[in-house]
Protein backbone atom coordinates (compact mmCIF):
# COMPACT_ATOMS: atom_id res chain seq x y z
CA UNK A 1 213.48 80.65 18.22
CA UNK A 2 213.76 83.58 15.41
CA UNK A 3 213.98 83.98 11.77
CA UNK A 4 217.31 86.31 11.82
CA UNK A 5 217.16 86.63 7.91
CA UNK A 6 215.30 85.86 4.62
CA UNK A 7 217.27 85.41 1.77
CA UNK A 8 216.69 85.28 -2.03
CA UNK A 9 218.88 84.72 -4.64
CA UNK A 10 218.89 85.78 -8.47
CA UNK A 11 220.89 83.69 -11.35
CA UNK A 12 223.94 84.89 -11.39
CA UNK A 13 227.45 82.81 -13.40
CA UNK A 14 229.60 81.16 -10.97
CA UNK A 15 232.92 80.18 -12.26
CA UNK A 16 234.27 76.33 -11.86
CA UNK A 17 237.77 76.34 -11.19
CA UNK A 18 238.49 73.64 -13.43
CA UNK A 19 237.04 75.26 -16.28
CA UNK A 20 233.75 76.07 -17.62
CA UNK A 21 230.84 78.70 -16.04
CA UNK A 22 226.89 78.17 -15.27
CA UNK A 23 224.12 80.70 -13.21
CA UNK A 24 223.29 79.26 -10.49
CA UNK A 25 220.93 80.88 -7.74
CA UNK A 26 222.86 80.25 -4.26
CA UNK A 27 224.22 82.84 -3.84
CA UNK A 28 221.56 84.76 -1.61
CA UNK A 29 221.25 88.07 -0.26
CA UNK A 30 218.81 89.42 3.21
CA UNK A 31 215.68 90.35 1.81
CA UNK A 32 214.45 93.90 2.80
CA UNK A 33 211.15 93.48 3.19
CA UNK A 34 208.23 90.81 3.78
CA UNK A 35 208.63 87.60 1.24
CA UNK A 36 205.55 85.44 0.48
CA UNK A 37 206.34 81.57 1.03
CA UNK A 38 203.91 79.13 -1.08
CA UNK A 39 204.17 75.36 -2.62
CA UNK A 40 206.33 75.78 -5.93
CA UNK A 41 205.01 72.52 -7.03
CA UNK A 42 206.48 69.35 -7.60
CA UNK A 43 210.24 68.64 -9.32
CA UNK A 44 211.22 69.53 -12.59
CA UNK A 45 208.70 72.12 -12.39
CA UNK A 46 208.24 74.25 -9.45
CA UNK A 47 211.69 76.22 -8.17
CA UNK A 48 211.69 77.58 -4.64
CA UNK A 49 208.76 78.39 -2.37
CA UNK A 50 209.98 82.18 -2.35
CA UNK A 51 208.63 84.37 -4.17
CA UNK A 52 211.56 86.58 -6.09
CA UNK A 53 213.93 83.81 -5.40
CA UNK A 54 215.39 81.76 -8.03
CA UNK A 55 216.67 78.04 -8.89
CA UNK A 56 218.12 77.66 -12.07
CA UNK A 57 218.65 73.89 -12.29
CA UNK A 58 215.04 72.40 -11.82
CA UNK A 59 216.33 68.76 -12.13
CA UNK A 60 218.30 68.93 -8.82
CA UNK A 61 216.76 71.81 -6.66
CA UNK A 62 213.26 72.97 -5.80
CA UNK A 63 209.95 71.63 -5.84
CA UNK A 64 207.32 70.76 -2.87
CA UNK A 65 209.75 68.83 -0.77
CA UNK A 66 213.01 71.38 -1.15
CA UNK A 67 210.35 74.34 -1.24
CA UNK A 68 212.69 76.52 1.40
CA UNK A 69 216.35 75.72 2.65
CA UNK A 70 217.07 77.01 6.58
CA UNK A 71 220.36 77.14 8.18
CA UNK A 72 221.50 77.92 11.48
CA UNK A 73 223.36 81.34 12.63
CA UNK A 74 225.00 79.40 15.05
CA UNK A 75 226.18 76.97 12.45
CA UNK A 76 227.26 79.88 10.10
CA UNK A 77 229.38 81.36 12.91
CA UNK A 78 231.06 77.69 13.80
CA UNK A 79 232.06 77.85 9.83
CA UNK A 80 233.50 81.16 9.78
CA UNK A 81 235.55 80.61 12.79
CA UNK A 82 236.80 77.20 11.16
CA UNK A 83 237.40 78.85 7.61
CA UNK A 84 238.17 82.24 9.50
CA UNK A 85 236.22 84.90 7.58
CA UNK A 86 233.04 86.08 7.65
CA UNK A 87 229.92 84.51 6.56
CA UNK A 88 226.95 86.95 6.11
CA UNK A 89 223.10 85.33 5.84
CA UNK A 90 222.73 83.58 3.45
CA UNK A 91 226.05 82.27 2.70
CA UNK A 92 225.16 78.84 2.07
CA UNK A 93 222.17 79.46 -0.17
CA UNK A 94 220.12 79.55 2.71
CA UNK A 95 216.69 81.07 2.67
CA UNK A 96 215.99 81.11 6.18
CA UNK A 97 218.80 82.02 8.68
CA UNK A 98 217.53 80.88 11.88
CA UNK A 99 218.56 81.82 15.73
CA UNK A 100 218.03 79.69 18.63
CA UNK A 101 216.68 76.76 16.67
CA UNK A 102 218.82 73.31 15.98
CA UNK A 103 217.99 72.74 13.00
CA UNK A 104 219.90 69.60 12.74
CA UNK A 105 218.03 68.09 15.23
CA UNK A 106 215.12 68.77 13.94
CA UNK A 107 212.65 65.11 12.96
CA UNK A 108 211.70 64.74 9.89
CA UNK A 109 208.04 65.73 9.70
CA UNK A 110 207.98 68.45 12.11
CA UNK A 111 206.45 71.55 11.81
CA UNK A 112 207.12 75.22 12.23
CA UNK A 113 205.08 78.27 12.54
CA UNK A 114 206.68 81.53 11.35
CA UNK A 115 206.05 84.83 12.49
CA UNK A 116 202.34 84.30 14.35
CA UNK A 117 198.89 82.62 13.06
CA UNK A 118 198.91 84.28 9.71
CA UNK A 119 202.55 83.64 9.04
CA UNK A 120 203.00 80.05 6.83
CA UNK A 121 203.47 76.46 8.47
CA UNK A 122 205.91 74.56 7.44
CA UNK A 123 207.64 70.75 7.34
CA UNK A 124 210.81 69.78 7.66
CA UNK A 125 211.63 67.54 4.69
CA UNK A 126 215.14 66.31 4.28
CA UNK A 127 218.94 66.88 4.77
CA UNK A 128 220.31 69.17 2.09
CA UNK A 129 223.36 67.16 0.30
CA UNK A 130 226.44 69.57 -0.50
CA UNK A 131 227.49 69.69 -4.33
CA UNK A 132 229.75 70.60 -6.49
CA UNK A 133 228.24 74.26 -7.45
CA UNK A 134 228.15 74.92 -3.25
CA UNK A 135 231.92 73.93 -3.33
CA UNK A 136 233.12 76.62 -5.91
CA UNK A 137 230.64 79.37 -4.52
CA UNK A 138 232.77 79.02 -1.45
CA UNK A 139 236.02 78.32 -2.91
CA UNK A 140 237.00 76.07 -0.29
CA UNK A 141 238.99 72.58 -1.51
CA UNK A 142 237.87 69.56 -0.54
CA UNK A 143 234.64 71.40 1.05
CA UNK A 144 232.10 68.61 -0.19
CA UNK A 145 233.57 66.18 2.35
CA UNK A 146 234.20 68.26 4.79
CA UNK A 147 230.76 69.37 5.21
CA UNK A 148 229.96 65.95 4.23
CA UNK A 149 231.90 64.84 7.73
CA UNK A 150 230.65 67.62 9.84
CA UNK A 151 226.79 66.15 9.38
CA UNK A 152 225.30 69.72 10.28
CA UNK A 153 223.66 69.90 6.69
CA UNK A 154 220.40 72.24 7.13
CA UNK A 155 216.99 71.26 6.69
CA UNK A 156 214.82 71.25 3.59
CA UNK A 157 211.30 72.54 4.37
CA UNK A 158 207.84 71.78 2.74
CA UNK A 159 205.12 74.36 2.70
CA UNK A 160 202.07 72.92 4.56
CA UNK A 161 200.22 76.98 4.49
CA UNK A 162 201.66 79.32 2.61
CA UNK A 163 202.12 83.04 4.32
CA UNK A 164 204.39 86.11 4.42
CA UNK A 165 207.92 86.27 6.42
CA UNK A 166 209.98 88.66 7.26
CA UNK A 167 213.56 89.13 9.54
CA UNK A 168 212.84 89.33 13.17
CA UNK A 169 209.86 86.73 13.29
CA UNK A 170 209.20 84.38 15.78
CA UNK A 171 209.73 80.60 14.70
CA UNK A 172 207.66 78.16 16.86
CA UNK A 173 207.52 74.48 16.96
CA UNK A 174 203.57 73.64 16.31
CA UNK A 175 204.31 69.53 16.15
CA UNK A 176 207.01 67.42 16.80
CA UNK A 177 206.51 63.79 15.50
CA UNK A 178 207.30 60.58 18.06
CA UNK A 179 209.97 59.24 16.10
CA UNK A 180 213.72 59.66 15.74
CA UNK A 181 215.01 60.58 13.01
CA UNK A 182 216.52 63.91 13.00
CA UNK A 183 217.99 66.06 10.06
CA UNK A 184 221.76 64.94 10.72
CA UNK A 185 220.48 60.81 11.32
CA UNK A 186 218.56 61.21 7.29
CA UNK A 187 222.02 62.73 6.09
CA UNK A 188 223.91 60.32 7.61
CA UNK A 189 221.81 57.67 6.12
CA UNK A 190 221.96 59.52 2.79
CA UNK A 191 225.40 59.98 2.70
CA UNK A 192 228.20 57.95 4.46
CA UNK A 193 226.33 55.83 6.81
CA UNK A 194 223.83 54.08 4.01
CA UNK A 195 223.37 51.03 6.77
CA UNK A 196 221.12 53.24 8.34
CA UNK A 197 218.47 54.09 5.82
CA UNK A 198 216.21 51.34 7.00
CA UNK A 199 216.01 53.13 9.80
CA UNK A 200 214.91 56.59 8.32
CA UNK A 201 211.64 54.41 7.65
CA UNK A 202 210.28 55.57 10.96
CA UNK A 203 209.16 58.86 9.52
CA UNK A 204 206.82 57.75 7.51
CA UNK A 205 205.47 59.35 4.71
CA UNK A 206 207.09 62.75 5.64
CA UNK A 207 210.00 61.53 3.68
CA UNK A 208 210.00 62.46 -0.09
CA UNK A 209 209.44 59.96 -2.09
CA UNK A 210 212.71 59.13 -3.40
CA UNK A 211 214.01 58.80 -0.72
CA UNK A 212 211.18 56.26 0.98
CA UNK A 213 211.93 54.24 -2.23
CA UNK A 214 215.95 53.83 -1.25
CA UNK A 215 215.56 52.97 1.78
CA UNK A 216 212.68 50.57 1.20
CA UNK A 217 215.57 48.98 -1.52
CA UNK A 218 217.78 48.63 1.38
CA UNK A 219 215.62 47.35 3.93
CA UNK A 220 214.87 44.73 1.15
């Protein structure tokens, strides 16, 4: 398991195609050299967990439990055969483009060493959910739902120890909780499948908050 590519991202003004422009920070670029990782702090306040990346819209992105965003190479290269062109790292706003690790299949609470003792631990969160801004970056119609469908979303990570990163580090799998739910089964229960969010309950408090509280509303 390897960290292929760091990515950061700067504000830059992303067009809507039915009118209207904002900056937005998803559109991410490989990282030269070593990036620090550390808590950002909770939502509303802190932005990412990389240092020289940036989040513009603090209400929606960022904080503790949406610190860093990885995505799969292998995913990335399923996408560009399906859209047919090319999909450099980061193309999806990720911050971490991993190799060799499923990333979807990942359980909510486990936890991942990067690049050796000194390198930062961290947790996988939640399922990222696709929105409009990731829609016009890619220009693709109808791209919500069909990412929606595909239910290979990417995992949100927490910062448990903060730490430096850099391409070409090894990822390693330090704990691996004993329940099941998995990146894809949280999305699913987040997004088209909502019958199953009593069941993301199994993870504990690994789950951010918000989304404890829906699911305890549906178990209810």
């Amino acid at each position: 398991m390897q960290l292929i590519s760091v990515n950061l991202g700067t504000a830059t003004p992303l067009e809507h195609p039915h009118g209207g422009k904002e900056a937005t920070g998803i559109t991410k670029r490989p990282a030269a050299g070593p990036v620090r990782i550390s808590a950002p702090g909770p939502k509303g306040v802190g932005g990412s967990g990389l240092a020289g990346d940036t989040i513009v819209n603090l209400k929606h992105h960022g904080g503790d439990d949406q610190a860093v965003y990885a995505f799969a190479r292998e995913d990335l290269d399923h996408w560009a055969a399906e859209l047919g062109r090319p999909l450099p790292h980061g193309s999806f706003g990720e911050n971490l483009t991993t190799g060799g690790v499923d990333v979807n299949e990942a359980l909510i609470g486990e936890r991942w060493r990067i690049g050796g003792p000194d390198g930062p631990l961290l947790g996988v969160s939640c399922a990222r959910i696709p929105c409009r801004t990731f829609a016009d970056r890619l220009g693709e119609r109808g791209w919500v739902r069909r990412f929606t469908q595909a239910a290979r979303p990417g995992a949100y990570l927490r910062v448990v120890e903060p730490g430096e990163v850099r391409s070409g580090d090894v990822v390693e799998r330090t704990h691996r909780p004993d329940h099941e739910v998995s990146v894809t089964f949280l999305f699913r229960a987040c997004t088209t499948e909502p019958h199953l969010l009593p069941g993301v309950l199994a993870a504990g408090d690994a789950l951010p908050a918000d989304i404890r509280a829906a699911a305890g509303k549906r178990t209810d």
